[in-house]
Protein backbone atom coordinates (compact mmCIF):
# COMPACT_ATOMS: atom_id res chain seq x y z
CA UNK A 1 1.58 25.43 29.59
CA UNK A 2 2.47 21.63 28.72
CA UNK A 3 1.28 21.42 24.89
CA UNK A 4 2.56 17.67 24.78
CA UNK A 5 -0.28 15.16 23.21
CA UNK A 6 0.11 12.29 25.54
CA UNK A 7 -2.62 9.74 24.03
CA UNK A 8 0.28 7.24 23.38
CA UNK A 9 2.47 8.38 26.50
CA UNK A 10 4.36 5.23 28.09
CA UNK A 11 4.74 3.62 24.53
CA UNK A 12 8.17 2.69 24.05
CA UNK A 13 9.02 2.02 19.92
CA UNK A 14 12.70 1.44 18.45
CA UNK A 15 12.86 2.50 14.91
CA UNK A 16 15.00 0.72 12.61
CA UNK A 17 13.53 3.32 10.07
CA UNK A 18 14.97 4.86 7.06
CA UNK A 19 14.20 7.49 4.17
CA UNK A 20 10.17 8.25 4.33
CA UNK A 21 8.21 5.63 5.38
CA UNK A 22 9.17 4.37 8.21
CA UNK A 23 10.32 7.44 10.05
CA UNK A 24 6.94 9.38 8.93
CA UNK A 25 5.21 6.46 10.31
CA UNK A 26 6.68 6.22 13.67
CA UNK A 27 7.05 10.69 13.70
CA UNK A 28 2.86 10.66 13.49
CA UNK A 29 3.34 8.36 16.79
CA UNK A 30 6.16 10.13 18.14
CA UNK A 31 3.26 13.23 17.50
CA UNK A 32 1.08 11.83 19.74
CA UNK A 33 3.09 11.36 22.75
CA UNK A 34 5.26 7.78 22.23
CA UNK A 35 9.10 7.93 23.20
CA UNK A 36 10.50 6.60 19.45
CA UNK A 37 13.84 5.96 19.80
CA UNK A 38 15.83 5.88 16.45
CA UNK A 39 18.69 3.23 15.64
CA UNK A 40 21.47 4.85 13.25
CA UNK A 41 24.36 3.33 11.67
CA UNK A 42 27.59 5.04 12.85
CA UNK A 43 27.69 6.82 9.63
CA UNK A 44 24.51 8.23 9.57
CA UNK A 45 21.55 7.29 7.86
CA UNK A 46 20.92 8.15 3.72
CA UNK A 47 17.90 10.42 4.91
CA UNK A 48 21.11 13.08 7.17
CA UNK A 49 22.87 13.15 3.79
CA UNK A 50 20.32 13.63 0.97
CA UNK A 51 17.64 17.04 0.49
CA UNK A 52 15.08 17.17 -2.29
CA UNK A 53 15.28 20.46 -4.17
CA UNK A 54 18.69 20.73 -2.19
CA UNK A 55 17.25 21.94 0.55
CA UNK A 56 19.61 21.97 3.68
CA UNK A 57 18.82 24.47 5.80
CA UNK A 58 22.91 25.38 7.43
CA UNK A 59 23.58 22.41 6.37
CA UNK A 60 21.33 19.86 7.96
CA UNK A 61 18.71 18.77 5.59
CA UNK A 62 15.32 19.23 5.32
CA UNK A 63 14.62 15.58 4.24
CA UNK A 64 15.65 14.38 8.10
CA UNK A 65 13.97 17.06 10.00
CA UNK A 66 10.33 16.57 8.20
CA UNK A 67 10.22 13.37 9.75
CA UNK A 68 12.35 13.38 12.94
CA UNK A 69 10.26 15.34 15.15
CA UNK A 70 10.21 14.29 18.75
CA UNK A 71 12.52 11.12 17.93
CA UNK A 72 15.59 9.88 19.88
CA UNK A 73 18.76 8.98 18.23
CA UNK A 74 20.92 6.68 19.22
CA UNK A 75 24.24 5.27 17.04
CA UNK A 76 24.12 1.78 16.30
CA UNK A 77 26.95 -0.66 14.61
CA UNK A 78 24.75 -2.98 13.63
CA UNK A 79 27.42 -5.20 12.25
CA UNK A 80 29.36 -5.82 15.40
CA UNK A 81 28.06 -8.39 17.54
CA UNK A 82 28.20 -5.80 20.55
CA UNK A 83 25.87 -3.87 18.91
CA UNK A 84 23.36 -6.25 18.01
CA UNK A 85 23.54 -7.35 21.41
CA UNK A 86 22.52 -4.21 22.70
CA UNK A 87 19.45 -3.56 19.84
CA UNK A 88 18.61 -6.79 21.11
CA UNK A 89 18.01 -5.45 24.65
CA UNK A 90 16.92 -2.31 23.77
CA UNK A 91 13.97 -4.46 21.58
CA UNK A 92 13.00 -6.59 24.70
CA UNK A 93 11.94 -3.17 26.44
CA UNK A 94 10.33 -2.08 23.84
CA UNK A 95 6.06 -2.20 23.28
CA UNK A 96 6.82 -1.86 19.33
CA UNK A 97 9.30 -2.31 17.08
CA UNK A 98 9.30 -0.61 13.33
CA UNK A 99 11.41 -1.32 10.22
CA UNK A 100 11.51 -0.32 6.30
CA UNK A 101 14.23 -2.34 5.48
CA UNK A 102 14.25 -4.43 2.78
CA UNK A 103 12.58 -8.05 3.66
CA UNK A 104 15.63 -10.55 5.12
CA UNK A 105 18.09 -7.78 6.23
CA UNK A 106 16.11 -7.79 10.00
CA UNK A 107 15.90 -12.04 9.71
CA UNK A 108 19.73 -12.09 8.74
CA UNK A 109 20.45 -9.33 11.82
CA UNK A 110 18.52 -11.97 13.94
CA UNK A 111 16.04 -8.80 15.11
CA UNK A 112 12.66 -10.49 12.97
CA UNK A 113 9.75 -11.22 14.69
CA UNK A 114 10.30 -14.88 15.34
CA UNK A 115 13.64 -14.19 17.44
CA UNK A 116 12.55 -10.97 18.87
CA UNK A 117 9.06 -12.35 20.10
CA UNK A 118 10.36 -14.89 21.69
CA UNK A 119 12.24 -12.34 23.68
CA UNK A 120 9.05 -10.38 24.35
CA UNK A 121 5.97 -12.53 23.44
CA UNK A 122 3.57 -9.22 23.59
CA UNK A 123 5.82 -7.34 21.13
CA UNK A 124 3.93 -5.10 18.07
CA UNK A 125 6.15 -5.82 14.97
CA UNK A 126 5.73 -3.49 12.32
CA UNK A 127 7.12 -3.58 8.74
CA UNK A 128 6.99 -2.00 5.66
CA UNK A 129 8.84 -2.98 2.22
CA UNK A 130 8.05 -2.11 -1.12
CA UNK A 131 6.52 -5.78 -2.20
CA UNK A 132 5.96 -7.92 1.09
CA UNK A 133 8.28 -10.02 2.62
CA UNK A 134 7.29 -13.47 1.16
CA UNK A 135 6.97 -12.09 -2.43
CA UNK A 136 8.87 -12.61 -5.91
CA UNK A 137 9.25 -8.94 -5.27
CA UNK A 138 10.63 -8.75 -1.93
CA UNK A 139 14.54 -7.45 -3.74
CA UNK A 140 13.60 -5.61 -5.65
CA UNK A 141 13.77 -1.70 -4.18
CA UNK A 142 10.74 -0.21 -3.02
CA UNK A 143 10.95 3.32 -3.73
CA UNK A 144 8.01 5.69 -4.33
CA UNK A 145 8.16 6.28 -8.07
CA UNK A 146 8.77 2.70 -8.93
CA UNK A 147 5.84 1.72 -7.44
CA UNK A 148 3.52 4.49 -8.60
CA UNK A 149 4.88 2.79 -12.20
CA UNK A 150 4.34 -0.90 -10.94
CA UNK A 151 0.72 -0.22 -9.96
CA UNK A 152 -0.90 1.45 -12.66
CA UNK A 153 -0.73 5.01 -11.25
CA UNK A 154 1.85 6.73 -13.14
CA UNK A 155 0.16 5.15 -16.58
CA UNK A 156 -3.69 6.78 -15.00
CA UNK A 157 -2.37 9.89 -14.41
CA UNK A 158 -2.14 12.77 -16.93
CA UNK A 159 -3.78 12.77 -20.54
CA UNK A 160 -4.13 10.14 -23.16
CA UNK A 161 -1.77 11.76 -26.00
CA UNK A 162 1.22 12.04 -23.32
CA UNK A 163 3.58 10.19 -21.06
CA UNK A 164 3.21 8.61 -17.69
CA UNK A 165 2.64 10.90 -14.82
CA UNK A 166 4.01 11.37 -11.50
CA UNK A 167 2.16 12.55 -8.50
CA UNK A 168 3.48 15.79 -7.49
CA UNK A 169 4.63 13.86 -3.96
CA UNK A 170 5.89 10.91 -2.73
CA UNK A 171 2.08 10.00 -2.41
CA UNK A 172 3.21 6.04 -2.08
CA UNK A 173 5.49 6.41 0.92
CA UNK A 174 3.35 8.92 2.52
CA UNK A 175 0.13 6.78 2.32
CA UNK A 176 2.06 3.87 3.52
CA UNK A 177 3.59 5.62 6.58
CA UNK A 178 -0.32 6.72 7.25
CA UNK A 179 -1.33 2.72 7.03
CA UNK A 180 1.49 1.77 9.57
CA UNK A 181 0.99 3.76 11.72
CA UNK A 182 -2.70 2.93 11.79
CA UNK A 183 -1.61 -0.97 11.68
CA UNK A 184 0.57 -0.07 14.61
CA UNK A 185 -2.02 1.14 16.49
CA UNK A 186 -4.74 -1.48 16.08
CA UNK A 187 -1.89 -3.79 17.23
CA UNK A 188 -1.45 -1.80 20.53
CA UNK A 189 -5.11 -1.90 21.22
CA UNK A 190 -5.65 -5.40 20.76
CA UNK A 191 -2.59 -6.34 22.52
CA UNK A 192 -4.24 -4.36 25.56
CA UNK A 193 -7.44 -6.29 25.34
CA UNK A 194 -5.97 -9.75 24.98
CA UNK A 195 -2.39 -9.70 25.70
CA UNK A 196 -0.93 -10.53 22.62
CA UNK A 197 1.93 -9.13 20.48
CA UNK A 198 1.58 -9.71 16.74
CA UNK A 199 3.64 -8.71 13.40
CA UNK A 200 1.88 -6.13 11.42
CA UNK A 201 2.95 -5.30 7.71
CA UNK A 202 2.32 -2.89 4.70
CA UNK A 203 3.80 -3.18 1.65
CA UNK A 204 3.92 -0.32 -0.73
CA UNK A 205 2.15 -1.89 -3.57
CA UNK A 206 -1.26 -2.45 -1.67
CA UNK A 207 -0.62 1.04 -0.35
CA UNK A 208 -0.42 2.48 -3.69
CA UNK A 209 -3.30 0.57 -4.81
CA UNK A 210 -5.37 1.87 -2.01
CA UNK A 211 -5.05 5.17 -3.30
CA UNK A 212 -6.53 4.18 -6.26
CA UNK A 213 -9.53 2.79 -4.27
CA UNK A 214 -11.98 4.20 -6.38
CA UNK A 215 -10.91 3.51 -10.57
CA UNK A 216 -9.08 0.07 -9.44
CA UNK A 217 -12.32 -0.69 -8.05
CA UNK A 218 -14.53 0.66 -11.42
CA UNK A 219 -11.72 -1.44 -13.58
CA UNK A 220 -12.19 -4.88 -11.21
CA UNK A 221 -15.86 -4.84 -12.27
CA UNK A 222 -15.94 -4.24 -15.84
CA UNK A 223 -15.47 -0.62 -15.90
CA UNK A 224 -13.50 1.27 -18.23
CA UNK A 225 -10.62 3.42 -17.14
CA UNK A 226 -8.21 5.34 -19.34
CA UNK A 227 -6.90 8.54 -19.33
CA UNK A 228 -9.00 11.31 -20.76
CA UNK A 229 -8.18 13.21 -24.43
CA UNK A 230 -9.08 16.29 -22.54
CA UNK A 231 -7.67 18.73 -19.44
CA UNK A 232 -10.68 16.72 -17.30
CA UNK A 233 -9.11 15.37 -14.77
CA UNK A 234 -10.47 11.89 -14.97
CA UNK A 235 -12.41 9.53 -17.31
CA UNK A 236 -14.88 8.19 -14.83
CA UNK A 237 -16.36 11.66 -13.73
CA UNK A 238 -18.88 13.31 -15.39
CA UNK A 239 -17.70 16.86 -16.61
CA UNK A 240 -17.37 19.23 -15.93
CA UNK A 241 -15.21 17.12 -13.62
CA UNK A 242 -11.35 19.19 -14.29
CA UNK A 243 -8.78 22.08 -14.97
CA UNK A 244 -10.00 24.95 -16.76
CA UNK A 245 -7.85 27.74 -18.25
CA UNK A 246 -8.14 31.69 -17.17
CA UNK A 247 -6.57 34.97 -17.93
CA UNK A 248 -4.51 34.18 -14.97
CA UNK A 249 -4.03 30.34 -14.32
CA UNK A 250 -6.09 28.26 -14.11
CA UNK A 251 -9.09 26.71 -11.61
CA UNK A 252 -10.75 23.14 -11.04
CA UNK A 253 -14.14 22.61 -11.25
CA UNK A 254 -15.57 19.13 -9.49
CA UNK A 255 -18.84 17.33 -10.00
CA UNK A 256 -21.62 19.87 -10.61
CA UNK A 257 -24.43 20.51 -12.54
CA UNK A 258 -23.29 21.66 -16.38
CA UNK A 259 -26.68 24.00 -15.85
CA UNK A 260 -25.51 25.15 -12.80
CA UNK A 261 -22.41 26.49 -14.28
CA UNK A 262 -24.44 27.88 -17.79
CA UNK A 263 -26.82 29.49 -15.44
CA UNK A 264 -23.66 31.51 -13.94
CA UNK A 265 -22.11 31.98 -17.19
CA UNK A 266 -25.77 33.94 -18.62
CA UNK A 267 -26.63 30.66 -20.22
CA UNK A 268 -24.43 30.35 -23.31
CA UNK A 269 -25.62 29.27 -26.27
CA UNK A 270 -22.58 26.70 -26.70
CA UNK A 271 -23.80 25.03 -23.69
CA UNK A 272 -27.75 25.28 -24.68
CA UNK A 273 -27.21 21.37 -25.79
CA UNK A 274 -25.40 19.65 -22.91
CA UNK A 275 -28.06 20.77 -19.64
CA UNK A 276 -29.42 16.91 -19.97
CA UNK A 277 -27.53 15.43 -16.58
CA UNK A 278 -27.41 12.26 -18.60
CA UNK A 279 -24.91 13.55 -20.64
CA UNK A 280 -22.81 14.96 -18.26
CA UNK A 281 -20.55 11.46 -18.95
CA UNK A 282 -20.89 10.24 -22.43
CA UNK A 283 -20.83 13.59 -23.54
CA UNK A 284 -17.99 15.25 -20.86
CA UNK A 285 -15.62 15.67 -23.80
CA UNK A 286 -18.20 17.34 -25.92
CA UNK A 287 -19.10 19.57 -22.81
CA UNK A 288 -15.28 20.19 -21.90
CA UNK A 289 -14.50 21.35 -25.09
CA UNK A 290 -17.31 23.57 -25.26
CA UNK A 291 -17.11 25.32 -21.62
CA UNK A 292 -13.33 25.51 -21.54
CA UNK A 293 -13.31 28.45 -24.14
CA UNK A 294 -15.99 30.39 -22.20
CA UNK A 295 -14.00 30.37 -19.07
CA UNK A 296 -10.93 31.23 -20.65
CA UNK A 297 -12.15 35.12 -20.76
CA UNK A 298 -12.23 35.51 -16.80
CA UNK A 299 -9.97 36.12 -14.18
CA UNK A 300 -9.82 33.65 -12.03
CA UNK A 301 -10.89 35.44 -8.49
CA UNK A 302 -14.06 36.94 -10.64
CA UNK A 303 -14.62 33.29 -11.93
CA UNK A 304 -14.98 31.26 -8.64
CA UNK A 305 -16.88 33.90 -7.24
CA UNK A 306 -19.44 34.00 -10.16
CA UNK A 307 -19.31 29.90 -9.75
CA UNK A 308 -19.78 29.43 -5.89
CA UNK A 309 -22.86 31.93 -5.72
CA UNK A 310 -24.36 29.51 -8.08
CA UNK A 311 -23.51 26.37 -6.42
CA UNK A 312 -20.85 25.37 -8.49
CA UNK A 313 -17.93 23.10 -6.74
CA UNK A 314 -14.52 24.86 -7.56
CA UNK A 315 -11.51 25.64 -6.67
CA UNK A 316 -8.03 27.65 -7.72
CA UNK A 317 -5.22 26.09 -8.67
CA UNK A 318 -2.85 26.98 -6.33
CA UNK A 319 1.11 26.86 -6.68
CA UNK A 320 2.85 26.54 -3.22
CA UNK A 321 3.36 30.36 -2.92
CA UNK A 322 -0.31 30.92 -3.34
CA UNK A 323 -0.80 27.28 -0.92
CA UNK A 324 1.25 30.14 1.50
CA UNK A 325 -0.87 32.32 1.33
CA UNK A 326 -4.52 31.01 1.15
CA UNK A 327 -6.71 32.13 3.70
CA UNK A 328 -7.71 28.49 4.48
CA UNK A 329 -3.75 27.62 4.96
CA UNK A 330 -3.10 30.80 7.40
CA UNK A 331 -6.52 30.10 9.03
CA UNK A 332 -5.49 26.30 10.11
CA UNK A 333 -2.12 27.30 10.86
CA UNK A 334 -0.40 23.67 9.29
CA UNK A 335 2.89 24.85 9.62
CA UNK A 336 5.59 25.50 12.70
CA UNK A 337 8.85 27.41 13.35
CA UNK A 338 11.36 25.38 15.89
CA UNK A 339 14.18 26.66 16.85
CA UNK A 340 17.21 23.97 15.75
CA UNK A 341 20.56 23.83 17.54
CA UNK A 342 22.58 23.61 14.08
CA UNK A 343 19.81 24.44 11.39
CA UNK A 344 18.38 27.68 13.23
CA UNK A 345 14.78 28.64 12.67
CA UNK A 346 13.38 26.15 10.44
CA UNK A 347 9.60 25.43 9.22
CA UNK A 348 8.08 22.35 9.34
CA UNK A 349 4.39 20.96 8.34
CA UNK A 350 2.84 20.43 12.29
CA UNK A 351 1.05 16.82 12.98
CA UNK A 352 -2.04 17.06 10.65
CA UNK A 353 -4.66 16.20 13.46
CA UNK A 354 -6.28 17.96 16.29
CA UNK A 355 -7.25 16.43 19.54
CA UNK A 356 -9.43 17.95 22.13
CA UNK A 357 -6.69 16.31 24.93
CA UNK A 358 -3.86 18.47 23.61
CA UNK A 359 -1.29 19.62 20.90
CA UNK A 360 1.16 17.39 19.17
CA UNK A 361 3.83 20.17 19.43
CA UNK A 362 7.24 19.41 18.98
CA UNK A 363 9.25 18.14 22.18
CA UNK A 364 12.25 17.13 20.74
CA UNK A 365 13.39 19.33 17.78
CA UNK A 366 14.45 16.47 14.83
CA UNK A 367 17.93 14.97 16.85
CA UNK A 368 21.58 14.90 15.72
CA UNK A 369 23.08 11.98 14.82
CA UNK A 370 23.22 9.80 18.27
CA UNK A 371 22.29 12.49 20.37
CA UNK A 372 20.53 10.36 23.04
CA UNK A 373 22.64 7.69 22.64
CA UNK A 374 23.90 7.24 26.29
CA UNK A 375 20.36 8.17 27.65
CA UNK A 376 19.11 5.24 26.18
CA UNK A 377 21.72 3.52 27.04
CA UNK A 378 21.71 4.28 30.92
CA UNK A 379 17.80 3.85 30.66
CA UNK A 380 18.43 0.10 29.32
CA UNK A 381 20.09 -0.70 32.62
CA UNK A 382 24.00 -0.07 30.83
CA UNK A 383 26.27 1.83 33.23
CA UNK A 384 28.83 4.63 32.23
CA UNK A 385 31.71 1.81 32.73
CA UNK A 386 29.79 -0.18 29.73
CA UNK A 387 28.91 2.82 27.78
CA UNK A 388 32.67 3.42 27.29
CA UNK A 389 33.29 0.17 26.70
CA UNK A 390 31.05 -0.34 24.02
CA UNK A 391 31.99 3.05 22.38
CA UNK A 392 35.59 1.74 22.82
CA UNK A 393 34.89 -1.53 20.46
CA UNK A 394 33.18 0.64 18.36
CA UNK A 395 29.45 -0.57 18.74
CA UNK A 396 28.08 2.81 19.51
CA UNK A 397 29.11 6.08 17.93
């Protein structure tokens, strides 16, 4: 049985993608059935030669493949004019065209969207830099911590009395691969109804501040936003709105009723004053400081199911062992094996929709380095005689 999504089947996109962004953007269309075709440098991208927590799995590393699924590779010397000439060709058959690069370095290769549309007027341009293109910004590097600092999220995130806070996750590139790939596809539809091409771009600051929708919006309009004295896990939410201690972790518990969560408890008698819903906010430090101690006693299993037969929002705090084995995670099944031809058995977080038409199920295991390149090649119209000839001048790999 043919599991292949094929929503965006005859979409043709060339990638000139590189460490997160840009290839998770183009892998969530490569997902749903496009034919992405990767442009390398002859020595191989950073993202080939670089694994978080050192993971390589045989040696290829787990940074690539979590974001190479069902992409082409083909090898690229972008610095010979040979090679330009062919990304130039390879563009005007394209329906899209992606890059992360840092603003200029496409305009100085000659492959921005004035030169390239006038190659292919319908063309979707889509790019992605850390501060925009036409910004004081635009040389600075645009990489995921930096801009969690620049926009206010590292300095909202943790508690008053300590130091900035990272997410847990490269929440910045991830959120911007999301947005492209949505830009991407609004492109593609209105180019269908009207005919047009256009250039599309995200920048990583206005993703980043999108994920702070909700306090950048309170702060905009007089509101005050700090971070709390307390384990609550904001200032804006009324308590008993965070993380709570237990014999054996700890658990979360989101925006519910403080006499929701007495009534569980037996009704203490250190909560007796706090039941008033209108003090759920001015008074969630008062209230957090008086339920944490109380909760402190349970396990955590016996807590949440004491809490959820009484209505109360919560949650465990899972570390990814537990993540493993929540029935929730091994009910949705998020995660695949593939079978790679160097790495082995490898497992991989799956597309994170589902369509009625079909499975995005991996195709094309992540590729190695130029794999496709003379497919893509031949497909462009450049015979074997060619081929050689270009790998002989050294303008593919």
């Amino acid at each position: 049985m043919d599991q292949s999504l094929k929503l965006l089947e005859g979409v043709r996109i060339i990638a000139f993608t590189q460490f997160l962004l840009g290839p998770a953007a183009v892998q969530y269309l490569a997902d749903m059935g496009a034919d992405v075709v990767k442009i390398e440098p002859p020595a191989g991208p950073y993202e080939r030669r670089w694994a978080g927590a050192d993971a390589y799995v045989n040696g290829v590393s787990s940074f690539f493949m979590l974001a190479h699924r069902n992409v082409r590779s083909i090898s690229l010397d972008l610095k010979r004019p040979e090679g330009l000439d062919v990304a130039r060709e390879l563009c005007r058959g394209a329906d899209v065209v992606v890059s992360n690069f840092r603003p200029r370095v496409m305009e100085k290769l000659g492959l921005d969207y004035p030169e390239l549309s006038r190659l292919k007027p319908d063309l979707v341009y889509a790019c992605a830099s850390g501060y925009g293109s036409d910004s004081p910004y635009r040389d600075l590097p645009g990489q995921d911590l930096l801009l969690q600092a620049t926009t206010g999220l590292a300095a909202a995130t943790g508690r008053s009395d300590g130091p900035p806070v990272a997410a847990g996750a490269a929440i910045v590139d991830q959120h911007g691969a999301s947005l492209l790939a949505m830009g991407i596809l609004a492109a593609l539809h209105h180019r269908t109804a009207t005919g047009e091409g256009q250039r599309v771009e995200v920048t990583m600051v206005q993703a980043a501040l999108d994920l702070q929708l909700e306090p950048y919006t309170y702060h905009l309009n007089g509101g005050t936003v700090q971070r709390p004295t307390t384990d609550l896990a904001s200032s804006f939410h009324q308590a008993p709105y965070g993380f709570y201690e237990v014999e054996d972790g700890y658990v979360a518990l989101s925006v519910s009723p403080v006499a929701a969560v007495s009534q569980a408890l037996g009704d203490p008698r250190e909560l007796a004053d706090h039941l008033d819903p209108e003090d759920a906010l001015p008074q969630r430090n008062e209230i957090h400081s008086a339920l944490a101690p109380l909760l402190r006693r349970f396990r955590r299993a016996e807590l949440l199911d004491l809490l959820r037969a009484h209505g109360v929002w919560c949650a465990p705090v899972n570390d990814y062992d537990e993540v493993d084995r929540d029935p929730i995670v091994t009910h949705l099944e998020p995660v695949e094996e593939i079978d790679h031809p160097e790495a082995g058995t490898v497992r991989l977080l799956k597309h994170p929709i589902r369509y009625s038409s079909g499975e995005a199920g991996t195709r094309q295991v992540p590729p190695a380095h130029g794999e496709h390149t003379d497919e893509v090649l031949g497909e462009a119209g450049y015979s074997r005689e060619q081929i050689d000839e270009l790998r002989k001048v050294g303008a593919v790999a």
